[in-house]
Each structure stands twice: as structure tokens, then as C-alpha cells.
PDB file of N, CA and C in Angstrom:
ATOM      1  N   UNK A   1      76.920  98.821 104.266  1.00  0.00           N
ATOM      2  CA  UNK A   1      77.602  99.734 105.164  1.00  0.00           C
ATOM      3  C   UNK A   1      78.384  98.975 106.223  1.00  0.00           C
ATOM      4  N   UNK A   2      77.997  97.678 106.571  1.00  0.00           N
ATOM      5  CA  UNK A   2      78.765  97.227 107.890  1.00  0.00           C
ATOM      6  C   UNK A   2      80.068  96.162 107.117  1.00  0.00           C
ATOM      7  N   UNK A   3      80.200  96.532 105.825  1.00  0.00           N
ATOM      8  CA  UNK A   3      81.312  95.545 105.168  1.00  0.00           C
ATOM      9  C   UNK A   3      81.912  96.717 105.584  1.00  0.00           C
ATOM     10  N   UNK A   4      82.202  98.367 105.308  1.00  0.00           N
ATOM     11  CA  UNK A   4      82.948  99.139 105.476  1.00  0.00           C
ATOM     12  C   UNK A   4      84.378  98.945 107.106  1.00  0.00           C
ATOM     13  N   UNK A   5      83.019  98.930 108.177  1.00  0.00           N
ATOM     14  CA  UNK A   5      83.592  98.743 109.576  1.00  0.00           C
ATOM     15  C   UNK A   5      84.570  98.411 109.402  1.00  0.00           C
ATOM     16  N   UNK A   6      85.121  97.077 109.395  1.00  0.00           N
ATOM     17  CA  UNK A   6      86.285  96.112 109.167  1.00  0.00           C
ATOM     18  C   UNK A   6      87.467  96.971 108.652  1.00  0.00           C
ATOM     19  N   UNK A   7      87.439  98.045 107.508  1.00  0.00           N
ATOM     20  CA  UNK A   7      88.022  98.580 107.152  1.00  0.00           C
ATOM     21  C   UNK A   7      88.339  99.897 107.500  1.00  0.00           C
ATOM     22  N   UNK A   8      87.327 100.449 107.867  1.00  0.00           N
ATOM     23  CA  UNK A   8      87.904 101.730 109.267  1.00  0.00           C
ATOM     24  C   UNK A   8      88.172 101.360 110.441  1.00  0.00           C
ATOM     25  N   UNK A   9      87.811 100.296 111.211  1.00  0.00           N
ATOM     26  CA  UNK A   9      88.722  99.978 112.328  1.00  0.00           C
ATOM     27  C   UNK A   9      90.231  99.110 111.751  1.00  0.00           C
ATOM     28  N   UNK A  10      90.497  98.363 110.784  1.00  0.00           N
ATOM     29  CA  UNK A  10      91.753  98.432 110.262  1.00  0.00           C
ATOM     30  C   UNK A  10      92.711  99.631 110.377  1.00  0.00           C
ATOM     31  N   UNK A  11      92.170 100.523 109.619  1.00  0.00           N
ATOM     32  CA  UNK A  11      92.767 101.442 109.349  1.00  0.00           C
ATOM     33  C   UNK A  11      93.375 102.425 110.220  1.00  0.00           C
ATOM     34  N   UNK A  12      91.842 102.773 111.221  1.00  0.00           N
ATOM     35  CA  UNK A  12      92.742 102.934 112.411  1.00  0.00           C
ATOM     36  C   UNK A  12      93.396 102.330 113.610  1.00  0.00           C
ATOM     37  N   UNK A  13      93.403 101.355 113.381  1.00  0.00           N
ATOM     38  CA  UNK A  13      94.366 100.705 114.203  1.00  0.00           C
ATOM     39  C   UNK A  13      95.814 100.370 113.389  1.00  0.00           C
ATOM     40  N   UNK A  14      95.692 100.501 112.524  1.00  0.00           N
ATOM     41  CA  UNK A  14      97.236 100.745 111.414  1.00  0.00           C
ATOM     42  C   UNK A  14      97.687 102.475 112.134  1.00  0.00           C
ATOM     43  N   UNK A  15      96.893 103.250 111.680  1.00  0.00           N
ATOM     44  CA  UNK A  15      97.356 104.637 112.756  1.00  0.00           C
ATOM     45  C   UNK A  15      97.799 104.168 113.960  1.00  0.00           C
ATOM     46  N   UNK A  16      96.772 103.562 114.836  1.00  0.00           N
ATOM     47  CA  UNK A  16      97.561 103.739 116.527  1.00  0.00           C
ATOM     48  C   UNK A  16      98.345 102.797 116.380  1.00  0.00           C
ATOM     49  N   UNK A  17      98.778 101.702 115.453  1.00  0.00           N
ATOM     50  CA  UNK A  17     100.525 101.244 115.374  1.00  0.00           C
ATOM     51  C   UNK A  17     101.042 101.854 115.376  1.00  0.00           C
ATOM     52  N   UNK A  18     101.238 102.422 114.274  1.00  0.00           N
ATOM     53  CA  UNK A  18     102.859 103.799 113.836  1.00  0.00           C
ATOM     54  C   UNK A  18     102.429 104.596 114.654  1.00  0.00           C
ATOM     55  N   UNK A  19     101.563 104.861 115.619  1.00  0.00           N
ATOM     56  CA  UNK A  19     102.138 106.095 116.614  1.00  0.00           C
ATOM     57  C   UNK A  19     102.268 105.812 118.084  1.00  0.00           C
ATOM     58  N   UNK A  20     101.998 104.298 118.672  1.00  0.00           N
ATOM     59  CA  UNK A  20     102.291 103.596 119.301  1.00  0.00           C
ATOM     60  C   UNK A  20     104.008 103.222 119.535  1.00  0.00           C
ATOM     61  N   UNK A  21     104.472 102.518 117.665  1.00  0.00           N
ATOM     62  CA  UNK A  21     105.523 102.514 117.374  1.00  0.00           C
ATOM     63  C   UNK A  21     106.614 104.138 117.715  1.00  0.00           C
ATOM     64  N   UNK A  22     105.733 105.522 117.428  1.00  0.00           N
ATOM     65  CA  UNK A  22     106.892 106.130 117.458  1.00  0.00           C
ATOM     66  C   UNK A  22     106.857 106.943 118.761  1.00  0.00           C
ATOM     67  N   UNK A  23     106.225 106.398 119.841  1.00  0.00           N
ATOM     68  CA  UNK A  23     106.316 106.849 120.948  1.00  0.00           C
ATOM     69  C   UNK A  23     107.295 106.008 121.626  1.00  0.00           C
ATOM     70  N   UNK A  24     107.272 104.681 121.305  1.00  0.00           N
ATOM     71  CA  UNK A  24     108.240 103.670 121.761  1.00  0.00           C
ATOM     72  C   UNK A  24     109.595 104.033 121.418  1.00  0.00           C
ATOM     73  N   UNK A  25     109.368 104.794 120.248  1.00  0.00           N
ATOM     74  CA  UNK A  25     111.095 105.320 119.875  1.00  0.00           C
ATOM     75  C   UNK A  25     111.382 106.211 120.393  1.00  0.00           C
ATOM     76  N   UNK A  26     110.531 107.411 120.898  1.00  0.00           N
ATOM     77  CA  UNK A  26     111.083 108.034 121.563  1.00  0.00           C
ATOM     78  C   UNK A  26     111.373 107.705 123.201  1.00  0.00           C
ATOM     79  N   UNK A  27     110.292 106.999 123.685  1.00  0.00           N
ATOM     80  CA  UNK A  27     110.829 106.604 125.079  1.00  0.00           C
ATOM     81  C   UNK A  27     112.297 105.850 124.878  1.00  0.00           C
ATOM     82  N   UNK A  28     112.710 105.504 123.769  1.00  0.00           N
ATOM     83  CA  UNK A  28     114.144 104.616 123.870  1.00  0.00           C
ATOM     84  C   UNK A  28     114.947 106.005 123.134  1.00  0.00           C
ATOM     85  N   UNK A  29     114.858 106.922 122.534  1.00  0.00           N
ATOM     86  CA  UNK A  29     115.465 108.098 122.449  1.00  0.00           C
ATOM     87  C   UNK A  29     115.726 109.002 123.680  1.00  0.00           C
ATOM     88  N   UNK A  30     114.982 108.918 124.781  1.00  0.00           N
ATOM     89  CA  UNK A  30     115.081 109.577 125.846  1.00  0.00           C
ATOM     90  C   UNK A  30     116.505 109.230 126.447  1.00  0.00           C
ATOM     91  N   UNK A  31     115.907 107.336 126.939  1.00  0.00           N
ATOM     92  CA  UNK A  31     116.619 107.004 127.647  1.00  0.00           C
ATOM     93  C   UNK A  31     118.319 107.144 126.951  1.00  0.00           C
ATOM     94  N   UNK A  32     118.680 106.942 125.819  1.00  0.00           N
ATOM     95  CA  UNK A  32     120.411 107.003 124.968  1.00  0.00           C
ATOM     96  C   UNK A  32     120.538 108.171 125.228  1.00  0.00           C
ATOM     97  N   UNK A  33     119.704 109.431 125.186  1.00  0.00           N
ATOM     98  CA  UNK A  33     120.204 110.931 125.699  1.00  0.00           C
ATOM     99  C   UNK A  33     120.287 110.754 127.214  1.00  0.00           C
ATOM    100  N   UNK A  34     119.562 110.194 128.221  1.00  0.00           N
ATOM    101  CA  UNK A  34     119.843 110.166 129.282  1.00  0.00           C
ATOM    102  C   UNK A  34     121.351 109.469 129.609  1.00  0.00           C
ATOM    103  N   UNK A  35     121.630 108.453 129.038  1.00  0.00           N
ATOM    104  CA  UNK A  35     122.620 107.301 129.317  1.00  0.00           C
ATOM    105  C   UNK A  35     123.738 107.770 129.074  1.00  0.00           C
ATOM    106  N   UNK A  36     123.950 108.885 128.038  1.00  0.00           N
ATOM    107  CA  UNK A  36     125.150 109.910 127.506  1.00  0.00           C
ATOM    108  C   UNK A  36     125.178 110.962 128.722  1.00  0.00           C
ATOM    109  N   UNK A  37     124.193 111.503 128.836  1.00  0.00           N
ATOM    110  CA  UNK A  37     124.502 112.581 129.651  1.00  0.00           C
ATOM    111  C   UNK A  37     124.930 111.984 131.604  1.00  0.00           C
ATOM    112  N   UNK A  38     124.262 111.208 131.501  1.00  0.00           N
ATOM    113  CA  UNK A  38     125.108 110.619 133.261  1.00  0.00           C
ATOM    114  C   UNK A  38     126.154 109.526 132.976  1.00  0.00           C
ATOM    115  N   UNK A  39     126.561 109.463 131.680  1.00  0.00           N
ATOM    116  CA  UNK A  39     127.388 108.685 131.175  1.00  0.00           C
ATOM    117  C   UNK A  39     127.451 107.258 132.207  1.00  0.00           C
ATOM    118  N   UNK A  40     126.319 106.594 131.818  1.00  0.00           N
ATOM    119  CA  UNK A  40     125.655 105.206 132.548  1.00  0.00           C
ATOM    120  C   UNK A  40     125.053 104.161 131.795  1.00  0.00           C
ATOM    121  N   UNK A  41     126.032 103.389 130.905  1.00  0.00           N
ATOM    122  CA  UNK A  41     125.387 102.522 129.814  1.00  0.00           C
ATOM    123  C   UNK A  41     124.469 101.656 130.543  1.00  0.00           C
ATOM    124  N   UNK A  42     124.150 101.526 132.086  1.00  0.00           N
ATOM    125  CA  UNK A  42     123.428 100.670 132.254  1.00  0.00           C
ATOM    126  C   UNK A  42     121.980 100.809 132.966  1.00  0.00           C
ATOM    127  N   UNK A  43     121.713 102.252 132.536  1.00  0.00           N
ATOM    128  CA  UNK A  43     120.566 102.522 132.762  1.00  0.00           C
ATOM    129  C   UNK A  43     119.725 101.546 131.959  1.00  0.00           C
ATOM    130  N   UNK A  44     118.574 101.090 132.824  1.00  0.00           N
ATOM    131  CA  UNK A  44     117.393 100.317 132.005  1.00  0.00           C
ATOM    132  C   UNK A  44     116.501 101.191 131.112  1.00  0.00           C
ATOM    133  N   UNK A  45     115.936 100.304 130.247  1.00  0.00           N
ATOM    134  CA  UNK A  45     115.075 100.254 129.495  1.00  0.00           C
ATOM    135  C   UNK A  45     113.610 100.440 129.846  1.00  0.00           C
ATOM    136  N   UNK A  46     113.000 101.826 129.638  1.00  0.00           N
ATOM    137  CA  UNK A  46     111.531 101.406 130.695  1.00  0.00           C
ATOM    138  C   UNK A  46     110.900 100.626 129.844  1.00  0.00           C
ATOM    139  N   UNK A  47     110.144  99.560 131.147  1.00  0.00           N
ATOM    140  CA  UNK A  47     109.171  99.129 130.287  1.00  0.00           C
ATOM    141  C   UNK A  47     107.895  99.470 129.316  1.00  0.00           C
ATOM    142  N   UNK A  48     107.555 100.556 129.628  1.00  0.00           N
ATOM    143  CA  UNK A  48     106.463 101.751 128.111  1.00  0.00           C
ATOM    144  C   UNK A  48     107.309 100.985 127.354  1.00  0.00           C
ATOM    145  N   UNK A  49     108.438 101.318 127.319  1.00  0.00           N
ATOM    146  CA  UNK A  49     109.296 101.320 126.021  1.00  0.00           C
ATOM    147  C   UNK A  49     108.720 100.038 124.813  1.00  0.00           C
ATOM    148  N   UNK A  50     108.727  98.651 125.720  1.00  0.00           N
ATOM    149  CA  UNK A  50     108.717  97.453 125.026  1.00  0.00           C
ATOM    150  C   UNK A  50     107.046  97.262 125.274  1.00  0.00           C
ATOM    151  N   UNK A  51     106.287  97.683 126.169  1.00  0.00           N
ATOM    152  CA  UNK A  51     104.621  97.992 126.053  1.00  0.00           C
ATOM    153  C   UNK A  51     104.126  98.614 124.919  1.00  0.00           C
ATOM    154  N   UNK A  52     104.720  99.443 124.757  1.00  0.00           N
ATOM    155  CA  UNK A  52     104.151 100.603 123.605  1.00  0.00           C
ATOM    156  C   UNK A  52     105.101  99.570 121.743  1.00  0.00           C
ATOM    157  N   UNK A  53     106.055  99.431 121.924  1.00  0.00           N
ATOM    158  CA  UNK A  53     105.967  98.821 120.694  1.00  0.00           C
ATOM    159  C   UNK A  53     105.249  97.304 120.080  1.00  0.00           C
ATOM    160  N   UNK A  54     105.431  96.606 121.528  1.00  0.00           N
ATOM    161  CA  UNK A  54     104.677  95.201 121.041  1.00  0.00           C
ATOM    162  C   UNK A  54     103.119  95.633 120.628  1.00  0.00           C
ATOM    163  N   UNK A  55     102.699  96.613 121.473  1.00  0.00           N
ATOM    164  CA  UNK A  55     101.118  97.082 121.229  1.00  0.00           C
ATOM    165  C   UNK A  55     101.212  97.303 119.766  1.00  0.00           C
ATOM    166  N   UNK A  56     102.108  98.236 119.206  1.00  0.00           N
ATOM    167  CA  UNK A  56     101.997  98.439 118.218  1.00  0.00           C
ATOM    168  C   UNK A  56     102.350  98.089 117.308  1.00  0.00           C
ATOM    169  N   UNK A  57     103.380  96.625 117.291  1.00  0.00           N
ATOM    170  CA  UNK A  57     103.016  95.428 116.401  1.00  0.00           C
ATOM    171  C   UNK A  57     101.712  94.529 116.445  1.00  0.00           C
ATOM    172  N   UNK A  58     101.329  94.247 117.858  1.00  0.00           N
ATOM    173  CA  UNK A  58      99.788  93.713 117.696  1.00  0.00           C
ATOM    174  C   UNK A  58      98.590  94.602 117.044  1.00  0.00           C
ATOM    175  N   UNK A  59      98.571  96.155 117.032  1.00  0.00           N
ATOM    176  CA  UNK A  59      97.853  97.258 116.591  1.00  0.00           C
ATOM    177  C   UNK A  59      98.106  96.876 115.189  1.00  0.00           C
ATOM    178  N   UNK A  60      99.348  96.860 114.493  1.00  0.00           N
ATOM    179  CA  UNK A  60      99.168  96.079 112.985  1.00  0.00           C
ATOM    180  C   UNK A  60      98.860  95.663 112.419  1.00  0.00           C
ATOM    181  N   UNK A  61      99.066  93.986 113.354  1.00  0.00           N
ATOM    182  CA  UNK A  61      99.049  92.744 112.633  1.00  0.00           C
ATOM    183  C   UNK A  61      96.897  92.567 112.471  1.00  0.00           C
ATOM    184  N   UNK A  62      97.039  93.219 113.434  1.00  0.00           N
ATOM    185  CA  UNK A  62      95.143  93.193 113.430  1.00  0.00           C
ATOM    186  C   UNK A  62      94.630  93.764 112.704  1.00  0.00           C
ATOM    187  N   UNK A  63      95.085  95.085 112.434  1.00  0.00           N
ATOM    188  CA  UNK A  63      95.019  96.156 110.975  1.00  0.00           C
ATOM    189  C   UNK A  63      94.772  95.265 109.977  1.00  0.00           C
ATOM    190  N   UNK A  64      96.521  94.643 109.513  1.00  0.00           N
ATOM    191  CA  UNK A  64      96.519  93.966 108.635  1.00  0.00           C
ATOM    192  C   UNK A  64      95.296  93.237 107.778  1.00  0.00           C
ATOM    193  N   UNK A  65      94.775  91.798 109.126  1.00  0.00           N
ATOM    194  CA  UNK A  65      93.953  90.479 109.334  1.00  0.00           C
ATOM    195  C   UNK A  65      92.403  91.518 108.687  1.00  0.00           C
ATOM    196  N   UNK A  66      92.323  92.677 109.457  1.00  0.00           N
ATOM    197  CA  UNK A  66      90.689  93.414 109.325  1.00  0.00           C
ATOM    198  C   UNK A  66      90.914  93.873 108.102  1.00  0.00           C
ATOM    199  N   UNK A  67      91.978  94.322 107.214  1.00  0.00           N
ATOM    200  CA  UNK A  67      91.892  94.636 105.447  1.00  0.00           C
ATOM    201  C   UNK A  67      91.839  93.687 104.875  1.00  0.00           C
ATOM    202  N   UNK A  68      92.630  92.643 105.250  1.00  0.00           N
ATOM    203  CA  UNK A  68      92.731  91.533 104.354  1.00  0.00           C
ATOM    204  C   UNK A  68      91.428  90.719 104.236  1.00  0.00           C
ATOM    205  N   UNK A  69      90.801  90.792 105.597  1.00  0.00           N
ATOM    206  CA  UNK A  69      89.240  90.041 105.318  1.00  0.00           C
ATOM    207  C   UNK A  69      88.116  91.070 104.764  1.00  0.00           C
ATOM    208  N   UNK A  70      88.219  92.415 104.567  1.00  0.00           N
ATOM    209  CA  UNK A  70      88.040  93.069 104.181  1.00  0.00           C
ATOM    210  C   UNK A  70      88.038  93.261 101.948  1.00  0.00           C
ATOM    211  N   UNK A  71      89.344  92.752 101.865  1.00  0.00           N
ATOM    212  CA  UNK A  71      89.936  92.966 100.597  1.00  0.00           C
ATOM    213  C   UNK A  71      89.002  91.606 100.280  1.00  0.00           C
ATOM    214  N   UNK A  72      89.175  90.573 101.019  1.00  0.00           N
ATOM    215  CA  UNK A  72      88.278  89.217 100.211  1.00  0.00           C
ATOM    216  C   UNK A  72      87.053  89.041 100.140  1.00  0.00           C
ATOM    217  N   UNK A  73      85.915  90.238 101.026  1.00  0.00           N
ATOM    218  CA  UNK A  73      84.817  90.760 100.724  1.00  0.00           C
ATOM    219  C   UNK A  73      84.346  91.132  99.897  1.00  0.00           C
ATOM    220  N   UNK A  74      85.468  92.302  99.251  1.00  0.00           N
ATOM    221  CA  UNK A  74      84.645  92.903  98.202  1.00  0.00           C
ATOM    222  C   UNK A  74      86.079  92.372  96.929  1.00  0.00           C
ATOM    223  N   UNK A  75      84.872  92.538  95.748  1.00  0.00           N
ATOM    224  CA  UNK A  75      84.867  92.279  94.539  1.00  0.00           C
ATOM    225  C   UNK A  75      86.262  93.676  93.772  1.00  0.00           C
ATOM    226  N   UNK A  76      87.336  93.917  94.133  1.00  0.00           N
ATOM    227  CA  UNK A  76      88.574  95.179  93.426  1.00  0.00           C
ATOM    228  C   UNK A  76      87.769  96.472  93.744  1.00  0.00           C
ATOM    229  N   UNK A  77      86.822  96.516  94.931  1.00  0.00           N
ATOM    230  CA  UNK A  77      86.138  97.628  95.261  1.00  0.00           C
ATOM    231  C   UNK A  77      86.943  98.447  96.188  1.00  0.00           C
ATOM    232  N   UNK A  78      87.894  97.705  96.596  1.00  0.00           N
ATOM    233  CA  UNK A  78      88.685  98.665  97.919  1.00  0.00           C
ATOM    234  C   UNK A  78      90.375  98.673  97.516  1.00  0.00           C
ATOM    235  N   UNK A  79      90.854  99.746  97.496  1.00  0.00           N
ATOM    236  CA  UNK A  79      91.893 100.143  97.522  1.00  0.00           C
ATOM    237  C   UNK A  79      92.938  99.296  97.925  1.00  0.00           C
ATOM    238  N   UNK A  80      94.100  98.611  97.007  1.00  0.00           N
ATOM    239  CA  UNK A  80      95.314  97.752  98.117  1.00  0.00           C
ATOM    240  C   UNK A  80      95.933  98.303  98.599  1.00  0.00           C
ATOM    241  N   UNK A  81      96.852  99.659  98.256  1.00  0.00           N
ATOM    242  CA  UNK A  81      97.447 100.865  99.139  1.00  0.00           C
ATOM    243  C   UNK A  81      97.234 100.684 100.653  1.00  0.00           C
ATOM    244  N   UNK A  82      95.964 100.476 100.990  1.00  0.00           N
ATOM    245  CA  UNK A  82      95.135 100.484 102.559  1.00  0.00           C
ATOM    246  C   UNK A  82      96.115  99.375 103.152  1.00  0.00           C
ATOM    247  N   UNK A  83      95.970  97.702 102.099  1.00  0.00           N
ATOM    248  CA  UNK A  83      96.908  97.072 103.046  1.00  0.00           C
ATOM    249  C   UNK A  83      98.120  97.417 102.844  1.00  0.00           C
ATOM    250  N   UNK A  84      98.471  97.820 101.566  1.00  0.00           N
ATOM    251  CA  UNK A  84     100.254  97.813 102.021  1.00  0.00           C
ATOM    252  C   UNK A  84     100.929  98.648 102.656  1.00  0.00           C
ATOM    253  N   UNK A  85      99.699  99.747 103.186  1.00  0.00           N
ATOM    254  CA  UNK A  85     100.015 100.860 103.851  1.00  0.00           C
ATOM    255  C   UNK A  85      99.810 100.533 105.568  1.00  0.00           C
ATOM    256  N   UNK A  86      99.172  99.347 106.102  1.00  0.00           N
ATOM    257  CA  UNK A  86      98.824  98.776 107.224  1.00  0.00           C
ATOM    258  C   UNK A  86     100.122  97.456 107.033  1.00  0.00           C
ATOM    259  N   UNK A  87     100.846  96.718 106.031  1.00  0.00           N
ATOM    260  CA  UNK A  87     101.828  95.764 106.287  1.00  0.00           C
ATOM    261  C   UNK A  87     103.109  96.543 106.540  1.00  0.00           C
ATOM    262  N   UNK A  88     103.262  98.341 106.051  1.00  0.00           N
ATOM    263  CA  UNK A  88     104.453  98.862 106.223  1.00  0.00           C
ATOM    264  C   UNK A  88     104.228  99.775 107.684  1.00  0.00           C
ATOM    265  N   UNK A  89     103.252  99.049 108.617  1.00  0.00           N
ATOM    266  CA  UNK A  89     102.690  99.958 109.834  1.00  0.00           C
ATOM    267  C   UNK A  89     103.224  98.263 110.348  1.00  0.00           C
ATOM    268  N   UNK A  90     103.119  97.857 110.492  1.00  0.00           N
ATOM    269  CA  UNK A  90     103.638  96.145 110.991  1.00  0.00           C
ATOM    270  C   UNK A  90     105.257  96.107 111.037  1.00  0.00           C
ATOM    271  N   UNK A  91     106.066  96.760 109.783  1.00  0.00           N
ATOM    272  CA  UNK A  91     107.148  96.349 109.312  1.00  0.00           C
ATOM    273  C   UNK A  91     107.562  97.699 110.244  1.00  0.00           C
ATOM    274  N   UNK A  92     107.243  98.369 110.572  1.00  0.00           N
ATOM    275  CA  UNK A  92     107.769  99.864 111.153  1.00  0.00           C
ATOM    276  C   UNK A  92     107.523  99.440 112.810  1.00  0.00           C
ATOM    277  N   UNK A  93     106.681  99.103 113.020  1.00  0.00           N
ATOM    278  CA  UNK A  93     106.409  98.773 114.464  1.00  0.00           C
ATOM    279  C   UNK A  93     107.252  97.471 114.307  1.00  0.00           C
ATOM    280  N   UNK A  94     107.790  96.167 113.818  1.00  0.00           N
ATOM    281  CA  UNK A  94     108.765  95.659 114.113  1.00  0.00           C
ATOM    282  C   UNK A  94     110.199  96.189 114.645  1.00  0.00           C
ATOM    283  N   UNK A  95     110.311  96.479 113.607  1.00  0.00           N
ATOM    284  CA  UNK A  95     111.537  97.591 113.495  1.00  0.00           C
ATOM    285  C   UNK A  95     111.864  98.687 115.183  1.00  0.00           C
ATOM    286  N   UNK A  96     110.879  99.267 115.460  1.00  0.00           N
ATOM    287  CA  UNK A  96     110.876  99.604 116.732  1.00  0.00           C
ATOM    288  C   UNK A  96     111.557  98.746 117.437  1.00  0.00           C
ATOM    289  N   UNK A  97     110.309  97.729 117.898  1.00  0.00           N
ATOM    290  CA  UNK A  97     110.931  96.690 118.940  1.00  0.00           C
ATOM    291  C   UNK A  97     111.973  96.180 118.569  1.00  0.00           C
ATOM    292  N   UNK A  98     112.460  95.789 117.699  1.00  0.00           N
ATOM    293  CA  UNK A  98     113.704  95.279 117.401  1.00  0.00           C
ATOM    294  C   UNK A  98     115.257  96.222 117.246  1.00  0.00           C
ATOM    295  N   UNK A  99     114.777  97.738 118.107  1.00  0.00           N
ATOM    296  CA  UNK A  99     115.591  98.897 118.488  1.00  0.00           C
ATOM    297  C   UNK A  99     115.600  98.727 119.553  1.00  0.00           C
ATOM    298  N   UNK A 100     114.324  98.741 120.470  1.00  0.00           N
ATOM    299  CA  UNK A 100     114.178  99.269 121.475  1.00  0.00           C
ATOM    300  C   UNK A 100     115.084  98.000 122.453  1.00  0.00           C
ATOM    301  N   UNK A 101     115.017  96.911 122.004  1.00  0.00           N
ATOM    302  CA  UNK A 101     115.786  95.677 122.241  1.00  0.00           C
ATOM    303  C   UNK A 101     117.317  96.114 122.431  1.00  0.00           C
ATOM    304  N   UNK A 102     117.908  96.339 121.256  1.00  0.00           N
ATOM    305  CA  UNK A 102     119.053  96.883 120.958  1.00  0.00           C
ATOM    306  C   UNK A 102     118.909  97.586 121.690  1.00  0.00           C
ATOM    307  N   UNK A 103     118.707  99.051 122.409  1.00  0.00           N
ATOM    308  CA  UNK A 103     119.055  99.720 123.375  1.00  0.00           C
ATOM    309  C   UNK A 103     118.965  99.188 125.396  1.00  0.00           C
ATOM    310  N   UNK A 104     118.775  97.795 125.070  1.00  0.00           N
ATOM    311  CA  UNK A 104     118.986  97.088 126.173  1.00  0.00           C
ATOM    312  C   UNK A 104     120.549  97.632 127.064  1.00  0.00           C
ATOM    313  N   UNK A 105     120.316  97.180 128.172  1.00  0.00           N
ATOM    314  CA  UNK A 105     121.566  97.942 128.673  1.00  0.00           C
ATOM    315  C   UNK A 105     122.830  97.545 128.210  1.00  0.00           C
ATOM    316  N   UNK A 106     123.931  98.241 128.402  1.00  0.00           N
ATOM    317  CA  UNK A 106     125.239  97.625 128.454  1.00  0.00           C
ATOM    318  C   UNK A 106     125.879  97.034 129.384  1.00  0.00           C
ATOM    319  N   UNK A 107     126.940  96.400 129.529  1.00  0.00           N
ATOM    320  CA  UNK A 107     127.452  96.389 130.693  1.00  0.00           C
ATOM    321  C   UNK A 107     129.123  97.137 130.726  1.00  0.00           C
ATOM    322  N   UNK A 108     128.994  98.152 130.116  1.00  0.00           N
ATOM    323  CA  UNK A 108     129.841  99.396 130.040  1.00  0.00           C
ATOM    324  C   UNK A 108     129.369 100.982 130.049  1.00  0.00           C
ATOM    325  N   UNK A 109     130.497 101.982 130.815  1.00  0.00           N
ATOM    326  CA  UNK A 109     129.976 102.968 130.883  1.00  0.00           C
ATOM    327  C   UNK A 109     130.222 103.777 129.706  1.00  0.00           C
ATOM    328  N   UNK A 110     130.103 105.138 129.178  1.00  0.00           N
ATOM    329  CA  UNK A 110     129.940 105.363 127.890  1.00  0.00           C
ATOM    330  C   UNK A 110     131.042 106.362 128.029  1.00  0.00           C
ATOM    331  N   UNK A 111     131.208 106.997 129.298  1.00  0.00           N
ATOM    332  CA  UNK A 111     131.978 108.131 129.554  1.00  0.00           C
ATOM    333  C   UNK A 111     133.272 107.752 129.991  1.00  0.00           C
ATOM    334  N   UNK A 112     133.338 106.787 129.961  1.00  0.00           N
ATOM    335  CA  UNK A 112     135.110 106.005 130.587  1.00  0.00           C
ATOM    336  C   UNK A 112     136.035 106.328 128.955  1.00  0.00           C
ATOM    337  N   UNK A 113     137.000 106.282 129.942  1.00  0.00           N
ATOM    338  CA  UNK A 113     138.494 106.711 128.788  1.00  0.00           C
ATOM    339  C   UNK A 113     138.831 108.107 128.766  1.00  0.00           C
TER     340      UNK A 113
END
């Protein structure tokens, strides 16, 4: 029973990535609707924004490490889906931060012309 652990705290911590990750998208969805509407490319970036996605690349990569030592435990007893479903919770929470980056400020306004 305690080989299991490893693999339900994986697992959910593969969950609180991708929803870590898609809170981070929306705090950077807020701010591009905000930045349009006061037409102010240089509103910042809150920091949640880049808190909440690095969390939820580290929430991953730990996912990941707890299936994978998990998968070399047992003998084709556990499902691989679990990890490739915790490496595409890594690849999605990259992906975030590597938006939320991109919505770094400008140094132009959006409403000029």
C-alpha cells in the first residue's frame, strides 16, 4: 500500500500543475483585456502571474520524478498514461510561463494611430 503514495501524490500534483498553469493564464488574460481597454501596453505583469506558473512547472516536474520512481517500482503494474499524462502537465505549464513572459510589457501604446 505505501508503493501506491508516490503515485497519488504524483498525480495530484500533476492536477495542481495544469490548474496552477491555467490560473496563470488567466491572470495574463486579464491583464491583455485590461491593456486594450485603457489602451496601455505598459501595464505590468502581476507577479501571481509568473508565481502561479513556475509553481506549476515545479508542481510537474515533481509529478513527473514521483511516477517515474513509481513506474521503476513496480513490475508493468502501473499504467504509463499516468506519466505521459503528468509530462504533458510539465509541457502545458511550460508553455504558460513561456506566455506569460511574452505578455511582458511593451514599450508602446496599443490605442495610438
Amino acid at each position: 500500500m505505501t508503493t501506491t503514495r508516490p503515485a497519488i501524490a504524483g498525480g495530484l500534483l500533476a492536477v495542481a500543475g495544469a490548474v496552477l498553469a491555467f490560473l496563470a493564464t488567466q491572470v495574463s488574460t486579464d491583464l491583455t483585456h485590461q491593456r486594450s481597454s485603457t489602451c496601455n501596453g505598459l501595464l505590468p505583469m502581476p507577479t501571481s502571474a509568473y508565481v502561479l506558473g513556475w509553481t506549476g512547472v515545479a508542481a510537474g516536474v515533481i509529478a513527473v520524478v514521483l511516477l517515474v520512481s513509481r513506474l521503476r517500482q513496480s513490475r508493468g503494474g502501473w499504467p504509463v498514461w499516468v506519466l505521459v499524462l503528468a509530462v504533458l502537465v510539465v509541457l502545458f505549464a511550460g508553455f504558460v510561463v513561456y506566455t506569460v513572459y511574452g505578455d511582458a510589457p511593451t514599450t508602446r501604446f496599443q490605442c495610438s494611430g
